[in-house]
PDB file of N, CA and C in Angstrom:
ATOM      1  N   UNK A   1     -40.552  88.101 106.684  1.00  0.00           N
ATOM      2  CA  UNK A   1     -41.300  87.028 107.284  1.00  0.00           C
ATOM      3  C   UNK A   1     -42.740  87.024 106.792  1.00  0.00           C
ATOM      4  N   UNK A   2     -43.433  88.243 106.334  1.00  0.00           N
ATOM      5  CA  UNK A   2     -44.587  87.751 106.196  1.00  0.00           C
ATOM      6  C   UNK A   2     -44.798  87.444 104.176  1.00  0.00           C
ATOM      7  N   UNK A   3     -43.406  87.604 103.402  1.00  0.00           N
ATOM      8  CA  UNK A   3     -43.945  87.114 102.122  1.00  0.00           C
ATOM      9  C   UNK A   3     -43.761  85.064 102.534  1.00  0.00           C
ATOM     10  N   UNK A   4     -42.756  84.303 103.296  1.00  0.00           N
ATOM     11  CA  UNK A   4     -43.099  83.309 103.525  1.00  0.00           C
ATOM     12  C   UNK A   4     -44.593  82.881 104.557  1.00  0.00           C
ATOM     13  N   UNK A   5     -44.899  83.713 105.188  1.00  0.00           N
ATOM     14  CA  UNK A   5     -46.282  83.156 105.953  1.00  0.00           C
ATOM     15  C   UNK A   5     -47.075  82.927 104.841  1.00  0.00           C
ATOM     16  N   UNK A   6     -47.357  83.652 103.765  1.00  0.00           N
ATOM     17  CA  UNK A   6     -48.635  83.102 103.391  1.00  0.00           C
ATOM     18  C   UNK A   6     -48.637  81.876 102.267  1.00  0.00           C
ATOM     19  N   UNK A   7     -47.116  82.281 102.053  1.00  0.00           N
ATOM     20  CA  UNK A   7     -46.677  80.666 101.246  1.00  0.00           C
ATOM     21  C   UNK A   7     -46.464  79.273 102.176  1.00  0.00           C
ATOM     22  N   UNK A   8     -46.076  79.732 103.336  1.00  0.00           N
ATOM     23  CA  UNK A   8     -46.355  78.229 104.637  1.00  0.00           C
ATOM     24  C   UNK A   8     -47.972  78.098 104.398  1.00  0.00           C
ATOM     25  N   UNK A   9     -48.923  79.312 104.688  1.00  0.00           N
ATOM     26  CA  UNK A   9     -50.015  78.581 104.651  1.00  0.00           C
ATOM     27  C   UNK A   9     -50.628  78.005 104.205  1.00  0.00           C
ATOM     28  N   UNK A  10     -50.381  77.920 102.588  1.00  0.00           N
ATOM     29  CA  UNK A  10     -50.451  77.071 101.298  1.00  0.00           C
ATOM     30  C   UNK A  10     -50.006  76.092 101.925  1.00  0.00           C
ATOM     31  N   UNK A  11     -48.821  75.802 101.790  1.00  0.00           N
ATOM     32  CA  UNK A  11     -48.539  74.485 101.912  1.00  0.00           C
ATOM     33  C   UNK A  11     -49.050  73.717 103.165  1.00  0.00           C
ATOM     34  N   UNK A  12     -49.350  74.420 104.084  1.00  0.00           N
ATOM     35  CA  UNK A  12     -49.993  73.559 104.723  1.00  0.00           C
ATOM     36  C   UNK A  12     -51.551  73.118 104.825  1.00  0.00           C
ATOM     37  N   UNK A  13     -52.119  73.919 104.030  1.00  0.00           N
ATOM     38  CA  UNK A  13     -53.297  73.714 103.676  1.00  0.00           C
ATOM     39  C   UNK A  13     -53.051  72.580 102.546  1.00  0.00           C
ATOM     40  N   UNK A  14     -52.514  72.835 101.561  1.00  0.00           N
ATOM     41  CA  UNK A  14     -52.069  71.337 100.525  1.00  0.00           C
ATOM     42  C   UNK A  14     -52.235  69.952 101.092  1.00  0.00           C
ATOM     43  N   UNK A  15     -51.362  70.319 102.028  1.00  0.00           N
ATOM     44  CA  UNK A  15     -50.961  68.937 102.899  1.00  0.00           C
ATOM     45  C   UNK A  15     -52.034  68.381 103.910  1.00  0.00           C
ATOM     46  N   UNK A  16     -52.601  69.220 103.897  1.00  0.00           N
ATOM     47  CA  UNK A  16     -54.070  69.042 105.106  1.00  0.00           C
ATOM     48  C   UNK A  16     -55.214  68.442 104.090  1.00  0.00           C
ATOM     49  N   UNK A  17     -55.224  68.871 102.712  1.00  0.00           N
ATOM     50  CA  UNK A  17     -56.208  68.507 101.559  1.00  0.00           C
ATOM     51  C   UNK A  17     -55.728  67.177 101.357  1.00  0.00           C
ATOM     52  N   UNK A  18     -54.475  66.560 101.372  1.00  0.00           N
ATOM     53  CA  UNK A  18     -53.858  65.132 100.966  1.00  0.00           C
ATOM     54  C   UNK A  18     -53.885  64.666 101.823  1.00  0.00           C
ATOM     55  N   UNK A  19     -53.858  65.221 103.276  1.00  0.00           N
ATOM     56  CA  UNK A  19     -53.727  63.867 104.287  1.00  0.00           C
ATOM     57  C   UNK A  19     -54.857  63.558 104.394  1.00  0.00           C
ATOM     58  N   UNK A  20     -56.300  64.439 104.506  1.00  0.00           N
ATOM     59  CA  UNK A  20     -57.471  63.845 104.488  1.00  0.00           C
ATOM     60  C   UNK A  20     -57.907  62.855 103.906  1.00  0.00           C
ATOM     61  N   UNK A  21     -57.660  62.218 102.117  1.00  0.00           N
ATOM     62  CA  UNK A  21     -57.731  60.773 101.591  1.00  0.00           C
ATOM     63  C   UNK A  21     -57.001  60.381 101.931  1.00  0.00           C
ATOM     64  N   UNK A  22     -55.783  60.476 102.159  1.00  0.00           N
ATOM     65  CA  UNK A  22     -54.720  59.338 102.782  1.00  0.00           C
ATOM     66  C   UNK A  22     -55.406  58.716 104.114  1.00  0.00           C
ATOM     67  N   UNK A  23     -55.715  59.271 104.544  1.00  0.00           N
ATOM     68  CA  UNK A  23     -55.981  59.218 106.510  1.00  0.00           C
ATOM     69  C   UNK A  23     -57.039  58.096 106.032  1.00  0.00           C
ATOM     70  N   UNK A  24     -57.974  58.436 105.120  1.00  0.00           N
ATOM     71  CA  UNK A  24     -59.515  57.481 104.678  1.00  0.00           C
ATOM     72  C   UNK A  24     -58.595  55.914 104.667  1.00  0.00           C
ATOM     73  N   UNK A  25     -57.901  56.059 103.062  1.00  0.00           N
ATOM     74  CA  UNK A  25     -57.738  54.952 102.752  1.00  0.00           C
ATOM     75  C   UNK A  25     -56.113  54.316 104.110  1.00  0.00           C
ATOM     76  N   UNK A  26     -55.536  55.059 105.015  1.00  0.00           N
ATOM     77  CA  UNK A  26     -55.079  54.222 106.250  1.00  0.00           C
ATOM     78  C   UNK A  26     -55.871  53.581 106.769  1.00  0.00           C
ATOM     79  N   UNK A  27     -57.222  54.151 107.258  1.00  0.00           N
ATOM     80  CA  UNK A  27     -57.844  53.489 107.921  1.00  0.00           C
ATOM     81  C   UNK A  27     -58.749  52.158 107.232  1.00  0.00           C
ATOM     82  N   UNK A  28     -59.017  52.358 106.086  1.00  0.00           N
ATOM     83  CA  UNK A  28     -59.564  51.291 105.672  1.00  0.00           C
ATOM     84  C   UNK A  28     -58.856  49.989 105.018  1.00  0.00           C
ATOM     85  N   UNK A  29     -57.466  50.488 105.148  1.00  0.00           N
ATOM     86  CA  UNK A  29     -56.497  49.443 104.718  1.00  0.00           C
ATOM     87  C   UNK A  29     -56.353  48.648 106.073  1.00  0.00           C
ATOM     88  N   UNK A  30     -56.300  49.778 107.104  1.00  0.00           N
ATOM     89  CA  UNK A  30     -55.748  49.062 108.620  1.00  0.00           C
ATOM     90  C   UNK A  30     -57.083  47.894 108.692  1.00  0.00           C
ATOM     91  N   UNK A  31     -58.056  48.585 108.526  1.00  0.00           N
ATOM     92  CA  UNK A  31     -59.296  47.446 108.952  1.00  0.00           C
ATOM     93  C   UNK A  31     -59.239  46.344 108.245  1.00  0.00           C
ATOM     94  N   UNK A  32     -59.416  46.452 107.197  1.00  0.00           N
ATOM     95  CA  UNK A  32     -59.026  44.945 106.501  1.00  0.00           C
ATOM     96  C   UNK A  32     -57.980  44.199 106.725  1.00  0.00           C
ATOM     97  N   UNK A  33     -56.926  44.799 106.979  1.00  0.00           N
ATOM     98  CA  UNK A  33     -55.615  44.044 107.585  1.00  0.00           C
ATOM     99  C   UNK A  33     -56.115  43.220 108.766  1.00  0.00           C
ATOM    100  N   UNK A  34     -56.642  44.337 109.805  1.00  0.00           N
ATOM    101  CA  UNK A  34     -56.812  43.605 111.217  1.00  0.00           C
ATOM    102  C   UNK A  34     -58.392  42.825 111.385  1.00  0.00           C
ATOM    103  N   UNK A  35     -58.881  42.903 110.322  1.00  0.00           N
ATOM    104  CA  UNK A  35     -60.382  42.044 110.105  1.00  0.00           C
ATOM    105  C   UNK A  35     -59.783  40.221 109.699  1.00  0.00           C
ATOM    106  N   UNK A  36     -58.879  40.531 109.081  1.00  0.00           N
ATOM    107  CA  UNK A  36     -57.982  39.205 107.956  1.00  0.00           C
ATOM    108  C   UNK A  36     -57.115  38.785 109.289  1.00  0.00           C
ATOM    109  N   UNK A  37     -56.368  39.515 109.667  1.00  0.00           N
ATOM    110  CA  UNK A  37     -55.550  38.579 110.878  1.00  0.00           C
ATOM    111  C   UNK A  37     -56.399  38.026 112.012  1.00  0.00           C
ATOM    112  N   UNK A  38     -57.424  39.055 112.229  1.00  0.00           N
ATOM    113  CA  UNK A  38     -58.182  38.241 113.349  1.00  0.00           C
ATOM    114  C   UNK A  38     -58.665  36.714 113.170  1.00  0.00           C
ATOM    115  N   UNK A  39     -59.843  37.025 111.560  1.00  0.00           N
ATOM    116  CA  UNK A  39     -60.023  35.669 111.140  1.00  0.00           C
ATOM    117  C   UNK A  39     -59.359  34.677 110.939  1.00  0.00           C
ATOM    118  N   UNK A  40     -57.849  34.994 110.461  1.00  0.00           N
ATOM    119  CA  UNK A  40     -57.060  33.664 110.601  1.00  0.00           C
ATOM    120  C   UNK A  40     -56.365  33.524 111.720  1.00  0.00           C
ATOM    121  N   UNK A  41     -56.199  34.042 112.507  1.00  0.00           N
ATOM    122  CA  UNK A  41     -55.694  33.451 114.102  1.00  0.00           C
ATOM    123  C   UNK A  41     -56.792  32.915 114.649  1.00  0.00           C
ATOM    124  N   UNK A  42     -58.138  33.055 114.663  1.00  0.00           N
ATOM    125  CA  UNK A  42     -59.417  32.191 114.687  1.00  0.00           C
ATOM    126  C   UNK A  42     -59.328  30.728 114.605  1.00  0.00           C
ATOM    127  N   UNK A  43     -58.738  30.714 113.058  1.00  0.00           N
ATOM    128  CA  UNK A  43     -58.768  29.764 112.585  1.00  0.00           C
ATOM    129  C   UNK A  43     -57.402  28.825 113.358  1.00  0.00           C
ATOM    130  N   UNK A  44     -56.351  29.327 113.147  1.00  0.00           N
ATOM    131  CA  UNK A  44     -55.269  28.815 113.783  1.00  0.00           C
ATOM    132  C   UNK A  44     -55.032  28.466 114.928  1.00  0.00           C
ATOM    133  N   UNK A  45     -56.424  29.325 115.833  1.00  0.00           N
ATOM    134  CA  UNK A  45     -55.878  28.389 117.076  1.00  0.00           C
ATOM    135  C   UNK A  45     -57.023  27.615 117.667  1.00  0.00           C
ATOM    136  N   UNK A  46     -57.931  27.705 116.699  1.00  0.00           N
ATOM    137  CA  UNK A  46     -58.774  26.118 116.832  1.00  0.00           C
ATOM    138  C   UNK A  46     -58.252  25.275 116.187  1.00  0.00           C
ATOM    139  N   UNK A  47     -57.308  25.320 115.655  1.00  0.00           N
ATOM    140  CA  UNK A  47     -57.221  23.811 114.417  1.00  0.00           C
ATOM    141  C   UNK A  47     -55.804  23.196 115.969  1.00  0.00           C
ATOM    142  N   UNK A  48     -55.071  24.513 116.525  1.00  0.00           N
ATOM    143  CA  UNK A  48     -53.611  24.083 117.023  1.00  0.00           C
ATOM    144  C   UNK A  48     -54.051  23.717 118.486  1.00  0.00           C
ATOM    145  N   UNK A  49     -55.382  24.127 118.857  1.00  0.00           N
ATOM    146  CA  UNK A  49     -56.106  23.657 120.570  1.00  0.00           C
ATOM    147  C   UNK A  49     -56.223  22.532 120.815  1.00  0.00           C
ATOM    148  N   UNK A  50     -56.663  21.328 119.250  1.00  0.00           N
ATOM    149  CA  UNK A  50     -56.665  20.215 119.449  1.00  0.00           C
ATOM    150  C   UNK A  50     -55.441  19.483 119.796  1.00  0.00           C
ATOM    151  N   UNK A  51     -55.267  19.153 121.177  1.00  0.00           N
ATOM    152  CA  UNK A  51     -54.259  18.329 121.436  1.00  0.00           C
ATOM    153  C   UNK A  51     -54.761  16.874 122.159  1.00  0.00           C
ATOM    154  N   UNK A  52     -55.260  16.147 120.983  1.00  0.00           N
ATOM    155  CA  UNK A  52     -55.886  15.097 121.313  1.00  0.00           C
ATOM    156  C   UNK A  52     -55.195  13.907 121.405  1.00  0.00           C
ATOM    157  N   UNK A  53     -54.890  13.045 122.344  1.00  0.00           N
ATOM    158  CA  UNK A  53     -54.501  11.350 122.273  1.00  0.00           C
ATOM    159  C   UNK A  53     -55.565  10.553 121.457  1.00  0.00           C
ATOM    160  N   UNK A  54     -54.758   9.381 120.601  1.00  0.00           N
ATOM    161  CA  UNK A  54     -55.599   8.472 120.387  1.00  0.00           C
ATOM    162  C   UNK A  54     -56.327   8.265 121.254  1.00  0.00           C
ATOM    163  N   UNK A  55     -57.614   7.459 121.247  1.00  0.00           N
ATOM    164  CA  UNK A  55     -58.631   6.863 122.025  1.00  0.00           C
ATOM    165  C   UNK A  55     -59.091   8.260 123.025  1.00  0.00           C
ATOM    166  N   UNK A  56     -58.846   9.248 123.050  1.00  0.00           N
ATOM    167  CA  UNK A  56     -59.611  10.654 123.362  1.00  0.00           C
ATOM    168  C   UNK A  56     -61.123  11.011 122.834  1.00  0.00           C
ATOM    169  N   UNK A  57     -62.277  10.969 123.519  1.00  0.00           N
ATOM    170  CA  UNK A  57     -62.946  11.822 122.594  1.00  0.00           C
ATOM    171  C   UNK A  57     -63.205  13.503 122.403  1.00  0.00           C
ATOM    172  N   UNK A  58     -63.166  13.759 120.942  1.00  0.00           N
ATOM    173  CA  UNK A  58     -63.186  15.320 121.070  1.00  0.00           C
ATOM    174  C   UNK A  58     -64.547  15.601 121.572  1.00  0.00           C
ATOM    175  N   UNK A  59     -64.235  17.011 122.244  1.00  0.00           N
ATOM    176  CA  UNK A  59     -65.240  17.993 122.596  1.00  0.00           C
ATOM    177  C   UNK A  59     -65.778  18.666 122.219  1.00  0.00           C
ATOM    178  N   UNK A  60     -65.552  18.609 120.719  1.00  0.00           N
ATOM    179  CA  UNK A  60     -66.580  19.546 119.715  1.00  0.00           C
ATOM    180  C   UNK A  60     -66.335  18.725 118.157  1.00  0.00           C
ATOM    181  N   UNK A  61     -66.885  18.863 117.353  1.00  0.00           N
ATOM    182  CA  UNK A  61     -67.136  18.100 116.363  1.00  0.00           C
ATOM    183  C   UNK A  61     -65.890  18.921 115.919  1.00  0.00           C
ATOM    184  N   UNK A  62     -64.978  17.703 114.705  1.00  0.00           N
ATOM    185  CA  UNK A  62     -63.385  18.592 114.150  1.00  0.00           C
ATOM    186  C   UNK A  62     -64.511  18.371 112.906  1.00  0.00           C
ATOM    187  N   UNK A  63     -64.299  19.218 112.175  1.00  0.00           N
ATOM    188  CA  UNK A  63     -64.381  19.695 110.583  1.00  0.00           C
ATOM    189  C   UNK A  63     -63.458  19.425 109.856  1.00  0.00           C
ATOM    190  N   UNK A  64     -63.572  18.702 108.638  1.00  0.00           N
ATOM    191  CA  UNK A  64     -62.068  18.179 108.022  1.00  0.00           C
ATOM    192  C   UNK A  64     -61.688  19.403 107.087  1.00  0.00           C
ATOM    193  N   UNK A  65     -60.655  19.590 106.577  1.00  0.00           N
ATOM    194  CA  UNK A  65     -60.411  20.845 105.548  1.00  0.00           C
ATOM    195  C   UNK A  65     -60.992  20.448 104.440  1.00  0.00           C
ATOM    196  N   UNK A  66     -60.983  19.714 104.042  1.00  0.00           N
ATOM    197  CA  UNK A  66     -61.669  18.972 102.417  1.00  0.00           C
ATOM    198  C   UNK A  66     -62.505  18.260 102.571  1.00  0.00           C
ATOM    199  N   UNK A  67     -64.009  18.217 101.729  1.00  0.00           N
ATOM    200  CA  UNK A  67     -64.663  16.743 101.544  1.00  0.00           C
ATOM    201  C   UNK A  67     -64.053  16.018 100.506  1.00  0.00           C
ATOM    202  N   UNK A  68     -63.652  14.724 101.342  1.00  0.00           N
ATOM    203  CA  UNK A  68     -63.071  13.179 100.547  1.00  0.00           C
ATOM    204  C   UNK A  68     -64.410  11.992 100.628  1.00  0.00           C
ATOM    205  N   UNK A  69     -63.996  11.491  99.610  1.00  0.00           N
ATOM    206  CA  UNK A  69     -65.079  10.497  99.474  1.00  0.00           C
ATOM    207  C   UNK A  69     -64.719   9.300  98.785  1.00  0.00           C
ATOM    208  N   UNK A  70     -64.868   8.284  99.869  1.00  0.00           N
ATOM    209  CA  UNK A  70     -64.270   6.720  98.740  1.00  0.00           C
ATOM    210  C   UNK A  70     -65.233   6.070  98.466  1.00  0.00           C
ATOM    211  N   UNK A  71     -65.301   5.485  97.503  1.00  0.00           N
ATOM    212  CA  UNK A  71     -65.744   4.162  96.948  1.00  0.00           C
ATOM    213  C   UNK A  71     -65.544   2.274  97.410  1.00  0.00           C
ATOM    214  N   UNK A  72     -66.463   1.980  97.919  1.00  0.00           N
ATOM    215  CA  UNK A  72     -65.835   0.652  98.332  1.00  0.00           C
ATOM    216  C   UNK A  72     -66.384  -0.432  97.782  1.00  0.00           C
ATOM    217  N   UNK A  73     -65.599  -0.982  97.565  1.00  0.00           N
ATOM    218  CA  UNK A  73     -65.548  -1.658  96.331  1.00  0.00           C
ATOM    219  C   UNK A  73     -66.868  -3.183  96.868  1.00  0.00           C
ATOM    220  N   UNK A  74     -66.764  -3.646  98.266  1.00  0.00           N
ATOM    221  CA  UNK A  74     -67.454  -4.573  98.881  1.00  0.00           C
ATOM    222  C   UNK A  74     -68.685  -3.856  98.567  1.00  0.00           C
ATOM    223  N   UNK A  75     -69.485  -2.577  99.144  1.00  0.00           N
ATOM    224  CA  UNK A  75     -70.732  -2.079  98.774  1.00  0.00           C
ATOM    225  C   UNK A  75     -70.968  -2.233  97.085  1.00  0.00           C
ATOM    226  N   UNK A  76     -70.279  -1.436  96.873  1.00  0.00           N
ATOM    227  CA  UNK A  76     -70.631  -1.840  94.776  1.00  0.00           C
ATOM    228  C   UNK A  76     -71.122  -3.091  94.527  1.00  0.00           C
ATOM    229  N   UNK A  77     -70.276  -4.034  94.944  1.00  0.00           N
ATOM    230  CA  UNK A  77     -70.714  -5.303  94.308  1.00  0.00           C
ATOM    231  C   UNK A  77     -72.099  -5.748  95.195  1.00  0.00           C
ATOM    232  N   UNK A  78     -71.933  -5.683  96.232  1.00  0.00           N
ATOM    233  CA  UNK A  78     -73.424  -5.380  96.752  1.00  0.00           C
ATOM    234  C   UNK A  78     -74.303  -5.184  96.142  1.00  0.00           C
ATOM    235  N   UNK A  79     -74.398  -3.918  96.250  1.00  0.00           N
ATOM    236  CA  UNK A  79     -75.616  -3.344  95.302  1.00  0.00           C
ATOM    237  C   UNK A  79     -75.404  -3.609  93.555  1.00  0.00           C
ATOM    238  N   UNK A  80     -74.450  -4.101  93.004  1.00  0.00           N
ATOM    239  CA  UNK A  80     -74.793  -4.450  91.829  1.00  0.00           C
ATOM    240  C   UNK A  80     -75.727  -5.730  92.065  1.00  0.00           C
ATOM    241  N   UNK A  81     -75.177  -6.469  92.804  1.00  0.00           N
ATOM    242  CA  UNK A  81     -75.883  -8.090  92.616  1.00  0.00           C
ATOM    243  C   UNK A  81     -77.361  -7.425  92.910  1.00  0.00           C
ATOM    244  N   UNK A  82     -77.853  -7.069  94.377  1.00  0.00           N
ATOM    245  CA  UNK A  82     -79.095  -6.770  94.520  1.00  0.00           C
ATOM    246  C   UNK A  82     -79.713  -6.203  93.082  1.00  0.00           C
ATOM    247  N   UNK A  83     -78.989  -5.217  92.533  1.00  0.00           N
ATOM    248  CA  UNK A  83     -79.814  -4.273  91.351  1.00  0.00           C
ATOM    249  C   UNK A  83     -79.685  -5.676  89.966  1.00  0.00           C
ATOM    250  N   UNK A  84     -78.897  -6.411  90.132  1.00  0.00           N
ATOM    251  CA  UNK A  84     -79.594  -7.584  88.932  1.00  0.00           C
ATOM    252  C   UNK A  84     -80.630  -9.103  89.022  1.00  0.00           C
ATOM    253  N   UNK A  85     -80.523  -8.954  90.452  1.00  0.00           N
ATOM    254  CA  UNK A  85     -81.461  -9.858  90.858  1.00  0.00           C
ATOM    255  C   UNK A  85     -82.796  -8.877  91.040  1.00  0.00           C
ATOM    256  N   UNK A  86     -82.941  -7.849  90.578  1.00  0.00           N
ATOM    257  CA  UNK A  86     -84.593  -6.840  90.831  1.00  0.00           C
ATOM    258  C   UNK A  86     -84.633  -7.051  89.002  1.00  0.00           C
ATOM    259  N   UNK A  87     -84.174  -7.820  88.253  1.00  0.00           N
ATOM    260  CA  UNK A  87     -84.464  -7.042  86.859  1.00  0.00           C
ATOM    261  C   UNK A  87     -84.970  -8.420  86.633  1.00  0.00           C
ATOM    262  N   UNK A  88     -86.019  -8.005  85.993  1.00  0.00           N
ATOM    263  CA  UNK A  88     -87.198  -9.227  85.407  1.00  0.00           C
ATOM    264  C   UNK A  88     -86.730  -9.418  83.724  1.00  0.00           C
ATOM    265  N   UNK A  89     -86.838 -10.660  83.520  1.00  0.00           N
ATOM    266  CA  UNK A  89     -86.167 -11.678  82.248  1.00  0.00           C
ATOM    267  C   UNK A  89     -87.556 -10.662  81.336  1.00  0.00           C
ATOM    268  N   UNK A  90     -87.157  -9.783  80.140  1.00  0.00           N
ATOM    269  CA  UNK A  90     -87.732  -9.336  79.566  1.00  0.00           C
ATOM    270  C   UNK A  90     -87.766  -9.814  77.852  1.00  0.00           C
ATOM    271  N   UNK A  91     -86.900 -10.662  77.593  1.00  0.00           N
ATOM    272  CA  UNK A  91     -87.327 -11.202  76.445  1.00  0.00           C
ATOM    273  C   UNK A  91     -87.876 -12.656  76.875  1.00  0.00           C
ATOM    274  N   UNK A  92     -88.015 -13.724  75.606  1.00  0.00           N
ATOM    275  CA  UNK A  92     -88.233 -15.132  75.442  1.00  0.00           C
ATOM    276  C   UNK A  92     -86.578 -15.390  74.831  1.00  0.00           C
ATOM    277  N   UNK A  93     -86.419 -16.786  75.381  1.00  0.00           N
ATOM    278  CA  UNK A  93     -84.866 -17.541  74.367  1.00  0.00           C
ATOM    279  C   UNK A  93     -84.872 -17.369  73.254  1.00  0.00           C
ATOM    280  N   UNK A  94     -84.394 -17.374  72.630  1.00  0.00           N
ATOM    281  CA  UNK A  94     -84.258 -17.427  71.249  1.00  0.00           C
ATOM    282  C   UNK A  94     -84.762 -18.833  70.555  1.00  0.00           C
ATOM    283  N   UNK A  95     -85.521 -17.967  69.488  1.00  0.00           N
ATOM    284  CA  UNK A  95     -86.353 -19.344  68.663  1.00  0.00           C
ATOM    285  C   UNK A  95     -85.716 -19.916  67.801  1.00  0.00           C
ATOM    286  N   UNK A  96     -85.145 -21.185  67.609  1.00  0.00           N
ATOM    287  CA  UNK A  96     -84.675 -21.695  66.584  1.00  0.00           C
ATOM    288  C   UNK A  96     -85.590 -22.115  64.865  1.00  0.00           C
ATOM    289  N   UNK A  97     -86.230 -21.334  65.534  1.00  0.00           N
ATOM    290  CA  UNK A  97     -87.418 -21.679  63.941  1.00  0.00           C
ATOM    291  C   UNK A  97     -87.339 -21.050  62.972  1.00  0.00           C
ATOM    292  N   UNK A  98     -87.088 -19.937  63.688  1.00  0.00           N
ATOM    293  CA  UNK A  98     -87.293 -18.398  63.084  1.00  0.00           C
ATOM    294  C   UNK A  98     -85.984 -18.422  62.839  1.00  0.00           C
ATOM    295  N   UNK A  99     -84.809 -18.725  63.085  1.00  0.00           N
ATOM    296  CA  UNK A  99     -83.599 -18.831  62.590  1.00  0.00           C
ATOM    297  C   UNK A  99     -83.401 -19.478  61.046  1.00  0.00           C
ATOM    298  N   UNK A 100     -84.573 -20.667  61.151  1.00  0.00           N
ATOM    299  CA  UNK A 100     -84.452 -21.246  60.199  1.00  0.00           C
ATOM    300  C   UNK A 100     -84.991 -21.175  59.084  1.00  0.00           C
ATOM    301  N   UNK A 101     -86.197 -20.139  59.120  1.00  0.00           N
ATOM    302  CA  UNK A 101     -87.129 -19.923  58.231  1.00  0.00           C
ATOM    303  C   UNK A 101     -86.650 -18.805  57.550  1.00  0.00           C
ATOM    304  N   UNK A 102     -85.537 -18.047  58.246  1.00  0.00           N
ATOM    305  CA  UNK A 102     -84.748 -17.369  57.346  1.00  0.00           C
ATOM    306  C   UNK A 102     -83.747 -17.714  56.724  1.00  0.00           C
ATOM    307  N   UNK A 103     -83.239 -18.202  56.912  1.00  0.00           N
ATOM    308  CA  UNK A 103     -82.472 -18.937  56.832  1.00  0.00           C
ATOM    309  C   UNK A 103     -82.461 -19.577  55.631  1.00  0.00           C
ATOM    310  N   UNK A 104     -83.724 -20.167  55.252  1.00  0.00           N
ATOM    311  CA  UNK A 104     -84.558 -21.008  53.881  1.00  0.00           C
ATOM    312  C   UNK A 104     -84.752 -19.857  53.055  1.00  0.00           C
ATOM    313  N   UNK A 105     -85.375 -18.550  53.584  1.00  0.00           N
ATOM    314  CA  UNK A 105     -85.609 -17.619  52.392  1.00  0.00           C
ATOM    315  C   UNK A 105     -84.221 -16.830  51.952  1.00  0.00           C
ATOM    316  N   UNK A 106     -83.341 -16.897  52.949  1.00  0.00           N
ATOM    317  CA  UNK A 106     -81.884 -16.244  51.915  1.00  0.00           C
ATOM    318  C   UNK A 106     -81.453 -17.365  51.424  1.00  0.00           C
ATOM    319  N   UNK A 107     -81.768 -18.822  51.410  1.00  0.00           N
ATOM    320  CA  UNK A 107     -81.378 -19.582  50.331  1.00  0.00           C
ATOM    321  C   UNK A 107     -82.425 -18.917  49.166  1.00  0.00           C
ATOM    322  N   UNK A 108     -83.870 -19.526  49.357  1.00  0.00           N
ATOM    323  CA  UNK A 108     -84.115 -19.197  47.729  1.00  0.00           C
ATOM    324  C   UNK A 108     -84.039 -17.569  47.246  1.00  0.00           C
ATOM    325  N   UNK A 109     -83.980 -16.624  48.026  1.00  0.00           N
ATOM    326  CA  UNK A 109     -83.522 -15.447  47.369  1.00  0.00           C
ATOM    327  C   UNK A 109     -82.342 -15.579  46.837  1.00  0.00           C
ATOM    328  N   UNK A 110     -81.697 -15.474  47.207  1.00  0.00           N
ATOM    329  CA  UNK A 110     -79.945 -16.096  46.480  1.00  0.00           C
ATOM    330  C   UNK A 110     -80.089 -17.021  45.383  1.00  0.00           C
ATOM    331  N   UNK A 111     -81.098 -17.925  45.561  1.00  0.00           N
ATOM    332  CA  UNK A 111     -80.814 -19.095  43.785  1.00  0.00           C
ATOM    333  C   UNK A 111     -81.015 -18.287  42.718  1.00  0.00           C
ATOM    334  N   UNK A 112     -81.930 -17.620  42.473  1.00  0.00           N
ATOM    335  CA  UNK A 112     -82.191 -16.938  41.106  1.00  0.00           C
ATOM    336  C   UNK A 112     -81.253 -16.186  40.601  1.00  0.00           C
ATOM    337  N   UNK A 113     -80.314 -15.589  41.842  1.00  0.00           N
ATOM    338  CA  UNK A 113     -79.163 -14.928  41.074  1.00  0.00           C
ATOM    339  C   UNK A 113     -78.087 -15.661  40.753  1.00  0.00           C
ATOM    340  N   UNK A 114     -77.648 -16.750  41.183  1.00  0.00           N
ATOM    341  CA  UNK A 114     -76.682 -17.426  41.305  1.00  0.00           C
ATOM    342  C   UNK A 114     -77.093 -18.258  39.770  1.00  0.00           C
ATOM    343  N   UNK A 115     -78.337 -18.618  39.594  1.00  0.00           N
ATOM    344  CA  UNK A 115     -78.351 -19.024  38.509  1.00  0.00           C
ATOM    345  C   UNK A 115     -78.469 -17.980  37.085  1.00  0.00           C
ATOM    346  N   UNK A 116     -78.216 -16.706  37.438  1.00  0.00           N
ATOM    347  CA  UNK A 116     -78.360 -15.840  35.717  1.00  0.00           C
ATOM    348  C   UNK A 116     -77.162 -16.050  35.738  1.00  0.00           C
TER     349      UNK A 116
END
């Protein structure tokens, strides 16, 4: 009996050296587990408390899961018209003179070649 005692006490000293990190990382696995379930049963039973009828008003502001955002098409044109009635006429019409006075010089630039 006593060449196994001092080989039990090994081994249980072994096992006392391994359960000590094990024991760490149980406990810090357990916490995160039960940190994560808390927060989402949080979540789950505010979203499942609302048991609202149409024409009800809620008692606390609901938060949507996503920001959505539309476009409407009546505002656009809105504000386009307003934003082209703010824009000031920044040229003059078009001059018909000046159309024509070029008009005369790509004729006589053009004769001299047309005639070699």
């Amino acid at each position: 009996m006593d060449a196994s005692s001092p080989a039990r006490r090994d081994l249980l000293q072994q096992a006392f050296r391994l359960w000590h990190p094990a024991r760490l990382w149980l406990i810090l696995t357990a916490g995160i587990l039960g940190t994560s379930a808390a927060l989402s049963l949080n979540s789950l039973q505010s979203q499942s408390e609302q048991g609202l009828a149409l024409g009800e008003v809620a008692p606390q502001d609901i938060a949507a899961p996503s920001a959505t955002s539309y476009e409407s098409q009546v505002l656009t044109g809105t504000a386009r018209l307003a934003a082209e009635a703010t824009v000031v006429e920044v040229f003059d019409p078009p001059d018909g003179g000046i159309a024509r006075r070029v008009g005369l010089h790509h004729r006589s630039a053009g004769r001299p070649l047309c005639q070699l």
